[in-house]
C-alpha atoms as a PDB file:
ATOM      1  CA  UNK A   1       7.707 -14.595   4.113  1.00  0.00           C
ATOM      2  CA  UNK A   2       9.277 -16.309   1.345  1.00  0.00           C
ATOM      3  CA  UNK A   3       6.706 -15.741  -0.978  1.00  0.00           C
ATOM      4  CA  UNK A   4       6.666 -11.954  -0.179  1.00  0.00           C
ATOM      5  CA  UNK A   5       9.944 -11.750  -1.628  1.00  0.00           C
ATOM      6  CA  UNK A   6       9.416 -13.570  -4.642  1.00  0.00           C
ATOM      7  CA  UNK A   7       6.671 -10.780  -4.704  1.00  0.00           C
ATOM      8  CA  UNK A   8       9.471  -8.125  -4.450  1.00  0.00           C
ATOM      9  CA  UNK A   9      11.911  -9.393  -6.397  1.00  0.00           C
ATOM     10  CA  UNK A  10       9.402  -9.550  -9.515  1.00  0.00           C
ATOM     11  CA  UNK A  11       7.631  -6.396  -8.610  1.00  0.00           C
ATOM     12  CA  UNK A  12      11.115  -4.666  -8.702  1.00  0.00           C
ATOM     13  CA  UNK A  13      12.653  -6.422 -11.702  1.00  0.00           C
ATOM     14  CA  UNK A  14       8.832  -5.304 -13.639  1.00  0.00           C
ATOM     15  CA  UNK A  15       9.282  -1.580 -12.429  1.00  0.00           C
ATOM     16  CA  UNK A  16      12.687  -1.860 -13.673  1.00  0.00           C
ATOM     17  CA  UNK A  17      11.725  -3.225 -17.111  1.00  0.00           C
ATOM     18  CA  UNK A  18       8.870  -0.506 -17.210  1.00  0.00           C
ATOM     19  CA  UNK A  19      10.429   2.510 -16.258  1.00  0.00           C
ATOM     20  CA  UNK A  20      13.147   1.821 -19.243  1.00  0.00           C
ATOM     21  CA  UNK A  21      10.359   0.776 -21.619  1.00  0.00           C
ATOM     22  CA  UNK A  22       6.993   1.611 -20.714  1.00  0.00           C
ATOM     23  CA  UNK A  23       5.290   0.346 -23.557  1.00  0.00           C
ATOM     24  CA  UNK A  24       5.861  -2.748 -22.247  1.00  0.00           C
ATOM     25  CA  UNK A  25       2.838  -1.917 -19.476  1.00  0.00           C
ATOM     26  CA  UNK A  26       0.675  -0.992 -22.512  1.00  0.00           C
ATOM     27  CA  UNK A  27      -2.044  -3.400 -23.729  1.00  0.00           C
ATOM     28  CA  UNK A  28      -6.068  -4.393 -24.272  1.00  0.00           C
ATOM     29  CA  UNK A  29      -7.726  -6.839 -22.777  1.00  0.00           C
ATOM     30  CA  UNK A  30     -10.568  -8.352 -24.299  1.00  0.00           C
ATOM     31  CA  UNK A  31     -13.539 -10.220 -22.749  1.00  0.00           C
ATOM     32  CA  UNK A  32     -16.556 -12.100 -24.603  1.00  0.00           C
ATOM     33  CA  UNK A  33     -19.879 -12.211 -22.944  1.00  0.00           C
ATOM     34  CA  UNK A  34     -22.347 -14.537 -24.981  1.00  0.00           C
ATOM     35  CA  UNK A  35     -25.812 -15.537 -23.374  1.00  0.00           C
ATOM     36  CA  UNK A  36     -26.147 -19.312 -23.527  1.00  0.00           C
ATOM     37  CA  UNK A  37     -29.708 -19.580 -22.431  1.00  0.00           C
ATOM     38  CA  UNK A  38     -32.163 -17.721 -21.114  1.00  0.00           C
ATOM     39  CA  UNK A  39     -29.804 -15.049 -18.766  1.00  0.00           C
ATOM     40  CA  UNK A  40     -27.507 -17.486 -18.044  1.00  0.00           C
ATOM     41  CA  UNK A  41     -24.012 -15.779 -19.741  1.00  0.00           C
ATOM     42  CA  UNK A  42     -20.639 -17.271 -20.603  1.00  0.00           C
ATOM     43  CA  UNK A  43     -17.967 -14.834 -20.146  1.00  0.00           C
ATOM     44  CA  UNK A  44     -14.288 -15.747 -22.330  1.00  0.00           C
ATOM     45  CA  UNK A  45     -11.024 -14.060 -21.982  1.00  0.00           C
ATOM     46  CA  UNK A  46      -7.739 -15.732 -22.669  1.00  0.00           C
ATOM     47  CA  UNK A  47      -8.235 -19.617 -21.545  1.00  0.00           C
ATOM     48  CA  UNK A  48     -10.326 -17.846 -18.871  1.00  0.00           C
ATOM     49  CA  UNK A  49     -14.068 -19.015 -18.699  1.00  0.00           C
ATOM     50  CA  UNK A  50     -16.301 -18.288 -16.311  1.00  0.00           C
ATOM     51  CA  UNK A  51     -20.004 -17.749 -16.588  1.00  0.00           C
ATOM     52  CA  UNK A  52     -22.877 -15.811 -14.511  1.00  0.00           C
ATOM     53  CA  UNK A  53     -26.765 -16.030 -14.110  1.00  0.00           C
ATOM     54  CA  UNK A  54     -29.300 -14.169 -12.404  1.00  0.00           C
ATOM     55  CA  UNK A  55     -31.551 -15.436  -9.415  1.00  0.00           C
ATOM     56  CA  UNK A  56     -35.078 -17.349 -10.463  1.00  0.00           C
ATOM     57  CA  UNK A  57     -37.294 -14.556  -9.255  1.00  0.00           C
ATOM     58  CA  UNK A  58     -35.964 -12.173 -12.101  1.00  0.00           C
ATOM     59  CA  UNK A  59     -36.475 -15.280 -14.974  1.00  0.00           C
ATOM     60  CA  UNK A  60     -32.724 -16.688 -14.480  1.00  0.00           C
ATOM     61  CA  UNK A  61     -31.490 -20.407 -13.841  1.00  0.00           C
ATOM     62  CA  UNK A  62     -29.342 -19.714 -10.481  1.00  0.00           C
ATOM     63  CA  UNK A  63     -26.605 -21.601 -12.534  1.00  0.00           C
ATOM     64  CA  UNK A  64     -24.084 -19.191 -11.337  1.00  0.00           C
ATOM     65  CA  UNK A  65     -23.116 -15.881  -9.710  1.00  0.00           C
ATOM     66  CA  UNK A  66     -24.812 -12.901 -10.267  1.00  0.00           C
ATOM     67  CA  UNK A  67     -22.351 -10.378 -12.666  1.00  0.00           C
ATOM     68  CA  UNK A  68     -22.819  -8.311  -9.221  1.00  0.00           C
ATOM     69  CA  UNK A  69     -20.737 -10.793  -7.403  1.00  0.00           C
ATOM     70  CA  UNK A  70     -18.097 -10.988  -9.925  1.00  0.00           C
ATOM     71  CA  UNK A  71     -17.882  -7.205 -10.554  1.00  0.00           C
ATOM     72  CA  UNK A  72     -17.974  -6.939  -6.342  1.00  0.00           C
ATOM     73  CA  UNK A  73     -15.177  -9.963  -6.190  1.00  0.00           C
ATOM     74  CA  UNK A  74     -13.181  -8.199  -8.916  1.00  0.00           C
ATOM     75  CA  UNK A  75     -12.563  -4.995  -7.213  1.00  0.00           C
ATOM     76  CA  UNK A  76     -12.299  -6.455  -3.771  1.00  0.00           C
ATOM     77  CA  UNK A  77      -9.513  -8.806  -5.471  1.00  0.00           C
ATOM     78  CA  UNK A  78      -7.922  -5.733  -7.074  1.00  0.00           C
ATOM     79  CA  UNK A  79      -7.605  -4.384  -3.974  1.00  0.00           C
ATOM     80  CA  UNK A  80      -6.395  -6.823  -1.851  1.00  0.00           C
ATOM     81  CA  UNK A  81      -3.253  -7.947  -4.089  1.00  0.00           C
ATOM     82  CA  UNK A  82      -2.284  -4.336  -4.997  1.00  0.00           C
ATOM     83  CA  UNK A  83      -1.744  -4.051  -1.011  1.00  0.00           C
ATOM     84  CA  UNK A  84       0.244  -7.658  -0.661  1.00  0.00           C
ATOM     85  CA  UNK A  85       2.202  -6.347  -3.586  1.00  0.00           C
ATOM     86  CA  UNK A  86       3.203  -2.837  -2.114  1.00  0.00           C
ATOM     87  CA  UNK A  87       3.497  -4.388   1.422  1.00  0.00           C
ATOM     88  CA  UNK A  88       5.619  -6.935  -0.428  1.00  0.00           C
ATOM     89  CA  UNK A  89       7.824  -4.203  -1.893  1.00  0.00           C
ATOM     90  CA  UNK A  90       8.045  -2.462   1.259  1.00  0.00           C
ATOM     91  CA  UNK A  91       9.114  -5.405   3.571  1.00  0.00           C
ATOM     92  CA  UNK A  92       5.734  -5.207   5.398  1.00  0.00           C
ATOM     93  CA  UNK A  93       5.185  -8.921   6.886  1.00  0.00           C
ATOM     94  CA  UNK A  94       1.489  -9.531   6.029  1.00  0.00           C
ATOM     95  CA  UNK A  95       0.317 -12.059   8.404  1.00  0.00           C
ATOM     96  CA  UNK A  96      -3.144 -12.014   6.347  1.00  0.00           C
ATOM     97  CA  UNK A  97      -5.291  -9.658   4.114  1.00  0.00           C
ATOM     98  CA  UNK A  98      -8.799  -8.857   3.676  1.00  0.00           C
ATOM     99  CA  UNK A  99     -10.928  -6.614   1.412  1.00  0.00           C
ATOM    100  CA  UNK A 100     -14.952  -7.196   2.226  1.00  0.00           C
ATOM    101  CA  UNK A 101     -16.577  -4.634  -0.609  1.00  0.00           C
ATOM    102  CA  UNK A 102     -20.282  -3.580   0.376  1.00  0.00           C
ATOM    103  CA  UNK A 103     -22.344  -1.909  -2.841  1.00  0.00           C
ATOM    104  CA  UNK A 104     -25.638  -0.230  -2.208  1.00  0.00           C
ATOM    105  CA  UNK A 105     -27.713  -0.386  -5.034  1.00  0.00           C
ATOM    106  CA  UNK A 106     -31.899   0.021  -6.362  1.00  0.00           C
ATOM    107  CA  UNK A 107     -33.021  -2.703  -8.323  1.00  0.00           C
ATOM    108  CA  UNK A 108     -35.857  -0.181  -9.052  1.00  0.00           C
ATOM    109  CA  UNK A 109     -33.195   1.674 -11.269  1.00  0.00           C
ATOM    110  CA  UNK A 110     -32.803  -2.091 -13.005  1.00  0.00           C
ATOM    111  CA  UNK A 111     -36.930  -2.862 -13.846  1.00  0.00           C
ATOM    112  CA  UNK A 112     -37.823   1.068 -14.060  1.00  0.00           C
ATOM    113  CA  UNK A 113     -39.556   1.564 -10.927  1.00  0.00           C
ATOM    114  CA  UNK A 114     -37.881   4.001  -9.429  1.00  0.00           C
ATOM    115  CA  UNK A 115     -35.761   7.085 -10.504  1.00  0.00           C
ATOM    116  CA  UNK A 116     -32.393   5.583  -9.564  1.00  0.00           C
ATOM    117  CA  UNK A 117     -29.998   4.534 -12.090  1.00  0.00           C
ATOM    118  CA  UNK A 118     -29.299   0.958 -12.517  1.00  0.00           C
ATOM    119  CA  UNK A 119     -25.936  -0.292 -11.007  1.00  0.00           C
ATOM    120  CA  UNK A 120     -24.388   0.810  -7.874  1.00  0.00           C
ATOM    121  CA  UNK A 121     -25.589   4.017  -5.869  1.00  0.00           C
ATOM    122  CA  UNK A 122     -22.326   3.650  -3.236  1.00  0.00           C
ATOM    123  CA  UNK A 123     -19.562   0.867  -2.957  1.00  0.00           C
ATOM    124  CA  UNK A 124     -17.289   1.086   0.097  1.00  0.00           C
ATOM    125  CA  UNK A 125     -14.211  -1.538   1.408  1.00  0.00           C
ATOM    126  CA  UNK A 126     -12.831  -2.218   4.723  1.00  0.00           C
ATOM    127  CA  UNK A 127      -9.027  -3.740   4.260  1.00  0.00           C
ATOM    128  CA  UNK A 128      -8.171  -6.119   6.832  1.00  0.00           C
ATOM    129  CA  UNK A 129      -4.439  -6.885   7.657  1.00  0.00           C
ATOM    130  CA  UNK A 130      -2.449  -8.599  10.056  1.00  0.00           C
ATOM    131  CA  UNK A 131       0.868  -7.997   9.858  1.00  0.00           C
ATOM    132  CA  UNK A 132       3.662 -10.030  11.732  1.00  0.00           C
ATOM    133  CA  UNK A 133       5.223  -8.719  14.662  1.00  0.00           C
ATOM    134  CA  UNK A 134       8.566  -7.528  14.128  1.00  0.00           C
ATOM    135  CA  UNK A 135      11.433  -9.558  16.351  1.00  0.00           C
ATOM    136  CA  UNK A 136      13.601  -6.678  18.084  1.00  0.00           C
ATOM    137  CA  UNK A 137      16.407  -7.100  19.639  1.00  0.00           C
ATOM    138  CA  UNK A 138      17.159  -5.411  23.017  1.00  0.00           C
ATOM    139  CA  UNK A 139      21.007  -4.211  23.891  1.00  0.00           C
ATOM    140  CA  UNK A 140      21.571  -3.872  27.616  1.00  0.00           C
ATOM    141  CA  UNK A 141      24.123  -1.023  28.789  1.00  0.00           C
END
Protein backbone atom coordinates (compact mmCIF):
# COMPACT_ATOMS: atom_id res chain seq x y z
CA UNK A 1 0.00 0.00 0.00
CA UNK A 2 2.79 2.24 0.52
CA UNK A 3 3.83 2.35 -2.84
CA UNK A 4 0.25 3.18 -4.04
CA UNK A 5 0.56 6.34 -2.36
CA UNK A 6 3.77 7.35 -3.52
CA UNK A 7 1.74 6.65 -6.79
CA UNK A 8 -0.87 9.26 -5.65
CA UNK A 9 1.01 11.67 -4.24
CA UNK A 10 3.08 12.09 -7.65
CA UNK A 11 0.13 11.50 -9.85
CA UNK A 12 -1.59 14.44 -7.97
CA UNK A 13 1.37 16.80 -7.58
CA UNK A 14 1.86 16.04 -11.91
CA UNK A 15 -1.94 16.89 -12.51
CA UNK A 16 -1.35 19.81 -10.44
CA UNK A 17 1.75 21.00 -12.32
CA UNK A 18 -0.19 20.22 -15.67
CA UNK A 19 -3.36 21.70 -15.26
CA UNK A 20 -1.42 25.20 -14.41
CA UNK A 21 1.01 24.61 -17.28
CA UNK A 22 0.15 22.14 -19.73
CA UNK A 23 2.91 22.49 -21.92
CA UNK A 24 4.72 20.84 -19.54
CA UNK A 25 2.80 17.34 -20.79
CA UNK A 26 3.89 18.32 -24.34
CA UNK A 27 6.82 16.50 -26.01
CA UNK A 28 8.33 13.91 -28.93
CA UNK A 29 9.70 10.94 -28.42
CA UNK A 30 12.07 9.57 -30.71
CA UNK A 31 13.06 5.94 -31.41
CA UNK A 32 15.92 4.55 -33.84
CA UNK A 33 15.42 1.25 -35.49
CA UNK A 34 18.71 0.17 -37.41
CA UNK A 35 18.99 -3.50 -38.82
CA UNK A 36 22.25 -5.00 -37.58
CA UNK A 37 22.21 -8.13 -39.62
CA UNK A 38 20.18 -9.92 -41.60
CA UNK A 39 16.45 -8.99 -39.74
CA UNK A 40 17.86 -8.89 -36.62
CA UNK A 41 17.03 -4.87 -35.53
CA UNK A 42 18.43 -2.67 -32.79
CA UNK A 43 15.89 -0.36 -31.54
CA UNK A 44 17.50 3.14 -29.47
CA UNK A 45 15.59 5.63 -27.52
CA UNK A 46 17.05 7.60 -24.67
CA UNK A 47 19.71 5.10 -22.87
CA UNK A 48 16.98 2.61 -23.85
CA UNK A 49 18.21 -0.35 -26.12
CA UNK A 50 16.51 -3.12 -26.92
CA UNK A 51 16.57 -5.13 -30.09
CA UNK A 52 14.10 -7.66 -32.04
CA UNK A 53 14.43 -10.52 -34.69
CA UNK A 54 12.19 -12.61 -36.54
CA UNK A 55 11.83 -16.53 -36.22
CA UNK A 56 14.33 -18.80 -38.62
CA UNK A 57 11.55 -20.02 -40.86
CA UNK A 58 11.00 -16.38 -42.27
CA UNK A 59 15.20 -15.92 -42.81
CA UNK A 60 15.75 -14.35 -39.13
CA UNK A 61 18.37 -15.35 -36.32
CA UNK A 62 15.76 -15.96 -33.30
CA UNK A 63 18.19 -13.51 -31.47
CA UNK A 64 15.29 -11.81 -29.96
CA UNK A 65 11.55 -11.06 -29.78
CA UNK A 66 9.54 -10.69 -32.59
CA UNK A 67 8.52 -6.57 -32.97
CA UNK A 68 4.96 -8.42 -32.46
CA UNK A 69 5.83 -9.21 -28.94
CA UNK A 70 7.12 -5.89 -28.12
CA UNK A 71 4.30 -3.94 -29.84
CA UNK A 72 1.78 -6.73 -27.91
CA UNK A 73 3.95 -6.14 -24.45
CA UNK A 74 3.78 -2.37 -25.04
CA UNK A 75 0.13 -1.94 -25.05
CA UNK A 76 -0.56 -4.62 -22.52
CA UNK A 77 2.06 -2.54 -20.28
CA UNK A 78 0.22 0.68 -21.15
CA UNK A 79 -2.62 -0.70 -19.92
CA UNK A 80 -1.87 -2.24 -16.92
CA UNK A 81 -0.01 0.88 -15.19
CA UNK A 82 -2.61 3.44 -16.42
CA UNK A 83 -5.08 1.22 -14.13
CA UNK A 84 -2.45 0.94 -10.94
CA UNK A 85 -2.13 4.64 -11.47
CA UNK A 86 -5.95 5.59 -11.43
CA UNK A 87 -6.62 2.84 -8.79
CA UNK A 88 -3.70 4.51 -7.05
CA UNK A 89 -5.38 7.92 -7.24
CA UNK A 90 -8.57 6.58 -6.22
CA UNK A 91 -7.49 4.64 -3.03
CA UNK A 92 -8.33 1.31 -4.76
CA UNK A 93 -6.00 -1.40 -2.88
CA UNK A 94 -4.67 -3.43 -5.86
CA UNK A 95 -3.75 -6.71 -4.51
CA UNK A 96 -2.34 -7.54 -8.19
CA UNK A 97 -2.87 -6.57 -11.91
CA UNK A 98 -2.97 -8.24 -15.13
CA UNK A 99 -3.39 -7.27 -18.81
CA UNK A 100 -2.97 -10.62 -21.22
CA UNK A 101 -3.40 -8.83 -24.93
CA UNK A 102 -4.46 -11.49 -27.69
CA UNK A 103 -3.90 -10.05 -31.56
CA UNK A 104 -5.33 -11.98 -34.44
CA UNK A 105 -3.46 -11.48 -37.37
CA UNK A 106 -2.67 -13.14 -41.38
CA UNK A 107 0.77 -13.54 -42.08
CA UNK A 108 -0.66 -13.96 -45.65
CA UNK A 109 -1.24 -10.07 -45.51
CA UNK A 110 2.80 -10.04 -44.52
CA UNK A 111 4.29 -12.41 -47.75
CA UNK A 112 1.23 -11.40 -50.17
CA UNK A 113 -0.73 -14.44 -50.12
CA UNK A 114 -3.74 -13.47 -49.11
CA UNK A 115 -5.92 -10.25 -49.32
CA UNK A 116 -5.50 -9.26 -45.67
CA UNK A 117 -3.48 -6.41 -44.69
CA UNK A 118 -0.34 -6.99 -42.88
CA UNK A 119 -0.44 -6.29 -39.05
CA UNK A 120 -3.22 -6.99 -36.77
CA UNK A 121 -6.87 -7.93 -38.01
CA UNK A 122 -8.31 -7.73 -34.06
CA UNK A 123 -6.41 -7.16 -30.66
CA UNK A 124 -8.48 -7.66 -27.50
CA UNK A 125 -7.30 -7.52 -23.42
CA UNK A 126 -8.68 -9.10 -20.42
CA UNK A 127 -7.52 -6.90 -17.14
CA UNK A 128 -7.03 -8.95 -14.21
CA UNK A 129 -7.20 -7.38 -10.64
CA UNK A 130 -7.27 -8.33 -7.22
CA UNK A 131 -7.98 -5.84 -5.05
CA UNK A 132 -7.58 -6.04 -1.15
CA UNK A 133 -10.42 -6.52 0.96
CA UNK A 134 -11.43 -3.57 2.73
CA UNK A 135 -11.23 -3.96 6.87
CA UNK A 136 -14.78 -2.67 8.18
CA UNK A 137 -15.55 -2.06 11.27
CA UNK A 138 -18.87 -3.22 12.83
CA UNK A 139 -20.71 -0.89 15.69
CA UNK A 140 -23.08 -2.90 17.84
CA UNK A 141 -26.34 -1.00 19.18
Amino acid sequence: MEEQELIKNKFIRTQKALSLKPTLGLGTGVSVSRITRGLSCEIREGDYVYHTDMPSQVGGSETGPTPGVLGRAALGSCLAIGYMMWASRMDVPIDSLEVHISASYDDGGLFDTSDSPPGYGVVEYLVKVKVQPVKRKWNRY
